[in-house]
C-alpha atoms as a PDB file:
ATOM      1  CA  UNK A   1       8.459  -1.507  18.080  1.00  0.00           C
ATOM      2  CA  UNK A   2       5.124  -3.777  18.484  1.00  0.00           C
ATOM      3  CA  UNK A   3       3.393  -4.318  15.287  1.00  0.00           C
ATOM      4  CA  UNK A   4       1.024  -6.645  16.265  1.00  0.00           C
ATOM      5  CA  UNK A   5      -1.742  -3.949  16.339  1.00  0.00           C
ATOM      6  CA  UNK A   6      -1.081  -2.484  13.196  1.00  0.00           C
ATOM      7  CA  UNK A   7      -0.444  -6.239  11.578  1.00  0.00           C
ATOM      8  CA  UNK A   8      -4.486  -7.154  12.778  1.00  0.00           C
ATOM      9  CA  UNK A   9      -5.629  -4.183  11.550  1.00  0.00           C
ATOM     10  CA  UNK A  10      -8.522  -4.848   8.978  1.00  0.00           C
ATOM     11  CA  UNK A  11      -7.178  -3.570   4.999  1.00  0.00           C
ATOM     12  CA  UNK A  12     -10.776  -2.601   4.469  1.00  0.00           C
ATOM     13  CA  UNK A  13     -10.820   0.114   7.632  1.00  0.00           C
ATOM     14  CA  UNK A  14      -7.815   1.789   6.228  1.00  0.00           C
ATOM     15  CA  UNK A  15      -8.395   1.739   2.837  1.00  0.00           C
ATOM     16  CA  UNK A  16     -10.836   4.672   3.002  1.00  0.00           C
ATOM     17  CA  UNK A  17      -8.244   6.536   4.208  1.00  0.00           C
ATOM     18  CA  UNK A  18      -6.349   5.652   1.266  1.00  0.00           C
ATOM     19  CA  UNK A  19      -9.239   6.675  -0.953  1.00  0.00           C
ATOM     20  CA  UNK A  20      -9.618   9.776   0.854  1.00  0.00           C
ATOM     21  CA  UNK A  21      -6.418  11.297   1.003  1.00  0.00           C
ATOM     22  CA  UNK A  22      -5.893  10.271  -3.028  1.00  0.00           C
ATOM     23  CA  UNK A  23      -9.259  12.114  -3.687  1.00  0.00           C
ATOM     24  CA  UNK A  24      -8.586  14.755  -1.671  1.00  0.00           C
ATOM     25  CA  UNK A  25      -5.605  15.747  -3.875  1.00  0.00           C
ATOM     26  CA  UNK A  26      -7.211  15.282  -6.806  1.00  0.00           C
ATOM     27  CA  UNK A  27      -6.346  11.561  -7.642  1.00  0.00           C
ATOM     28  CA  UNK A  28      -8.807   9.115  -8.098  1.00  0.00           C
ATOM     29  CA  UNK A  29      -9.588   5.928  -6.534  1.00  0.00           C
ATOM     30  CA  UNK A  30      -9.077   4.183 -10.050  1.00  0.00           C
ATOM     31  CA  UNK A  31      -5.346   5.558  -9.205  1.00  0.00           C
ATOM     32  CA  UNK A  32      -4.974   4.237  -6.081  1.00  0.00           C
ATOM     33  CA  UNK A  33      -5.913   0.847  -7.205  1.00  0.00           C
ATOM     34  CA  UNK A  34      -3.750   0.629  -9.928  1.00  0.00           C
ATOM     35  CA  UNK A  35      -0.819   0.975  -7.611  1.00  0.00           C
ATOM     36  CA  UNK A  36      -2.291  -1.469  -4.934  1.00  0.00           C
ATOM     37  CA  UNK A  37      -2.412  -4.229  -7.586  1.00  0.00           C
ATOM     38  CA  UNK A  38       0.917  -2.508  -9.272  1.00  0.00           C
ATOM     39  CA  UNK A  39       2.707  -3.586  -5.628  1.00  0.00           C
ATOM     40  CA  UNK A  40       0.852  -6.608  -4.514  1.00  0.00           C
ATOM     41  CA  UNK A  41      -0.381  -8.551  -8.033  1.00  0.00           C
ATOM     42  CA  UNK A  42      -4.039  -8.420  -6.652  1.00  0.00           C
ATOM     43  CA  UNK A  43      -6.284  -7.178  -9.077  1.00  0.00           C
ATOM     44  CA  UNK A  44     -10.020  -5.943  -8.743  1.00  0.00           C
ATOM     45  CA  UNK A  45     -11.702  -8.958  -7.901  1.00  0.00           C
ATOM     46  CA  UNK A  46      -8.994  -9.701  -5.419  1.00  0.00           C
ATOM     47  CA  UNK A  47      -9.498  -6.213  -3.682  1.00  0.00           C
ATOM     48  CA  UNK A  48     -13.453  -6.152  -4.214  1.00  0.00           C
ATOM     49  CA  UNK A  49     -12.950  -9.647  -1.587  1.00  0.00           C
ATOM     50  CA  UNK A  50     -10.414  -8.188   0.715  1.00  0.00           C
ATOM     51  CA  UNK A  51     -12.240  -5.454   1.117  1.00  0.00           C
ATOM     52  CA  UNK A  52     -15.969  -7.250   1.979  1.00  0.00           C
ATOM     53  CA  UNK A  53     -14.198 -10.067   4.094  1.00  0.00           C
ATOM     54  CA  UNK A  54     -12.305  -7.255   5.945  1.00  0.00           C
ATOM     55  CA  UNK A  55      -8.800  -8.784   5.562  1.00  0.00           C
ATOM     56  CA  UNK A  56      -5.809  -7.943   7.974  1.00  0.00           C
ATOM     57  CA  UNK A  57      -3.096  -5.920   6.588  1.00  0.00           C
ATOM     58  CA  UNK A  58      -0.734  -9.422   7.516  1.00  0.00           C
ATOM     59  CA  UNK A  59      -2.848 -12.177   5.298  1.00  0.00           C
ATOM     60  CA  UNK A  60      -2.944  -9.401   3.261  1.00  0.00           C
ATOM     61  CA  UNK A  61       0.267  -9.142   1.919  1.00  0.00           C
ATOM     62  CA  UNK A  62       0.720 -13.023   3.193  1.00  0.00           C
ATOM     63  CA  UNK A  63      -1.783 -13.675   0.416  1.00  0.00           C
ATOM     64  CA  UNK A  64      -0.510 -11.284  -2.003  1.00  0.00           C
ATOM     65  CA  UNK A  65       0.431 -13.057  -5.348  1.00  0.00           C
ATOM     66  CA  UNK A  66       2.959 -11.559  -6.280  1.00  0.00           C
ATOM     67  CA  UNK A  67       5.000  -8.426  -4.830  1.00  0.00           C
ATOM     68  CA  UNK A  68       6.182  -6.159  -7.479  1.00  0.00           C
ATOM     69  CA  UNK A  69      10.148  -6.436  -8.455  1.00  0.00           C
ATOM     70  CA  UNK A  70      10.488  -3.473  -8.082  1.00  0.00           C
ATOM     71  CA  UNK A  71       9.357  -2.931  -4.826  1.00  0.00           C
ATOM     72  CA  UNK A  72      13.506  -2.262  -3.264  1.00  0.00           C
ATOM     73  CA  UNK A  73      13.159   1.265  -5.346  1.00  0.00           C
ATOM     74  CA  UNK A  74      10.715   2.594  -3.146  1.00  0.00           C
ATOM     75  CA  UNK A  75      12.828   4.802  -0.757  1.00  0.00           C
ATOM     76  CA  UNK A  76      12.044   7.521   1.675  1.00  0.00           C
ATOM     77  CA  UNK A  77      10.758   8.903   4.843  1.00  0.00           C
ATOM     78  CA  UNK A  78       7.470   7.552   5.741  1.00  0.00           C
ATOM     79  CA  UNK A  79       5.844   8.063   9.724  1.00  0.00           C
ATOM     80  CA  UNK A  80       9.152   9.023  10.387  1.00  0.00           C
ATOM     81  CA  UNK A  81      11.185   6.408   9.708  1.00  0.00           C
ATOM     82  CA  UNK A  82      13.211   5.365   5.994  1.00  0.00           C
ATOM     83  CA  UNK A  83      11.220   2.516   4.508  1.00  0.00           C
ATOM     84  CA  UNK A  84      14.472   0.783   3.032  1.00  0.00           C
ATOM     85  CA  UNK A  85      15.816   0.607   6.494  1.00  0.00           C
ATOM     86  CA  UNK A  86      12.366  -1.314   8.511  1.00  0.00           C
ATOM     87  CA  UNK A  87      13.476  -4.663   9.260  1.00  0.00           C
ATOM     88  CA  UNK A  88      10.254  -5.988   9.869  1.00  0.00           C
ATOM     89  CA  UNK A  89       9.657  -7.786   6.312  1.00  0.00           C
ATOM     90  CA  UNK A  90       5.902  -7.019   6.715  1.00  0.00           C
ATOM     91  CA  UNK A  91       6.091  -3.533   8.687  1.00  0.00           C
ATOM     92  CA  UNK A  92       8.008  -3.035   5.514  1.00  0.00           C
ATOM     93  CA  UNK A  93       5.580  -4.001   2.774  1.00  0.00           C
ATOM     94  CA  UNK A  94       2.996  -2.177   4.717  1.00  0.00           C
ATOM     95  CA  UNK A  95       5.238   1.154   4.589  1.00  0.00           C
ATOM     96  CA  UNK A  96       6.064   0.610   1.111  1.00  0.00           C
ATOM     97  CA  UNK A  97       2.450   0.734   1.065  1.00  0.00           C
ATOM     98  CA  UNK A  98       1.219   3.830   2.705  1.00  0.00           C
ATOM     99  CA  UNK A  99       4.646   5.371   0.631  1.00  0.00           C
ATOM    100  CA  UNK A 100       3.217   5.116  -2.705  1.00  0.00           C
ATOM    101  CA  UNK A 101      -0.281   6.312  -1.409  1.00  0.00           C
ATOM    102  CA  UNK A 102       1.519   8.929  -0.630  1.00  0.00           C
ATOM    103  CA  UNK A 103       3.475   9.786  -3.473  1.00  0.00           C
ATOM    104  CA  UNK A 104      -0.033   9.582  -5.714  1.00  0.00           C
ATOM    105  CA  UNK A 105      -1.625  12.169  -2.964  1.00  0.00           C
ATOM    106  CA  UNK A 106       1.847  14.823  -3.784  1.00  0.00           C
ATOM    107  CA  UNK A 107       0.849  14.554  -7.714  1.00  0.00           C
ATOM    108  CA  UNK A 108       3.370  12.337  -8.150  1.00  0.00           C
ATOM    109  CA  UNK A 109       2.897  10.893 -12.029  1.00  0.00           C
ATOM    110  CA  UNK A 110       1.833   6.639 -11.866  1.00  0.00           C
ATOM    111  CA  UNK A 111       4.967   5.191 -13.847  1.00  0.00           C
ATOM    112  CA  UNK A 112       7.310   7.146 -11.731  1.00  0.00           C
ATOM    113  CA  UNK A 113       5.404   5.793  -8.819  1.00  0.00           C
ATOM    114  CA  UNK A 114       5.815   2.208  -9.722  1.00  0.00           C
ATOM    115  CA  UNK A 115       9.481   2.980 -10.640  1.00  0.00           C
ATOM    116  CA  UNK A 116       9.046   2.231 -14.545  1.00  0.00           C
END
């Protein structure tokens, strides 16, 4: 599969997406956030930069300080494939990614999100 395209692709050009489809199921953006910097260890500043220096989704999670531990219980079916099984270490993260944006769009409750 050739990632490259999806690896240059700006954080800030998808993340209204993310907003979006959150909102758009009743979540809130305040939500969504809290699970961005639940996965990556960013926290608002961080994002507020990202975001305004249009970062790619690769320095991204390059730069992220500090993935979550937890981040091997997120399983499932995401674009059609199972995020535990993407070998790509970065396709990966990104799934993992676009997975709990998902979850928080079905109603799915925060701390069972982030696998407390």
């Amino acid at each position: 599969m050739q990632n490259t395209r999806v690896f240059k692709m700006s954080f800030a050009g998808v993340y209204p997406h993310y907003v979006a489809k959150a909102e758009k199921k009743g979540r809130t953006r305040e939500e969504l956030d809290a699970l961005i910097f639940w996965l990556t260890g960013y926290n608002a500043a961080d994002l507020e930069r990202i975001l305004g220096d249009k970062t790619d989704f690769e320095t991204f999670f390059a730069q992220a300080p500090q993935m979550n531990a937890n981040v091997h219980k997120i399983t499932g079916v995401i674009c059609g494939y199972r995020v535990e099984d993407i070998e790509d270490p970065l396709m990966q993260k990104i799934r993992y990614l676009d997975k709990i944006v998902d979850e928080l769009a079905k109603g799915k409750a925060l701390d069972k999100i982030m696998r407390q």
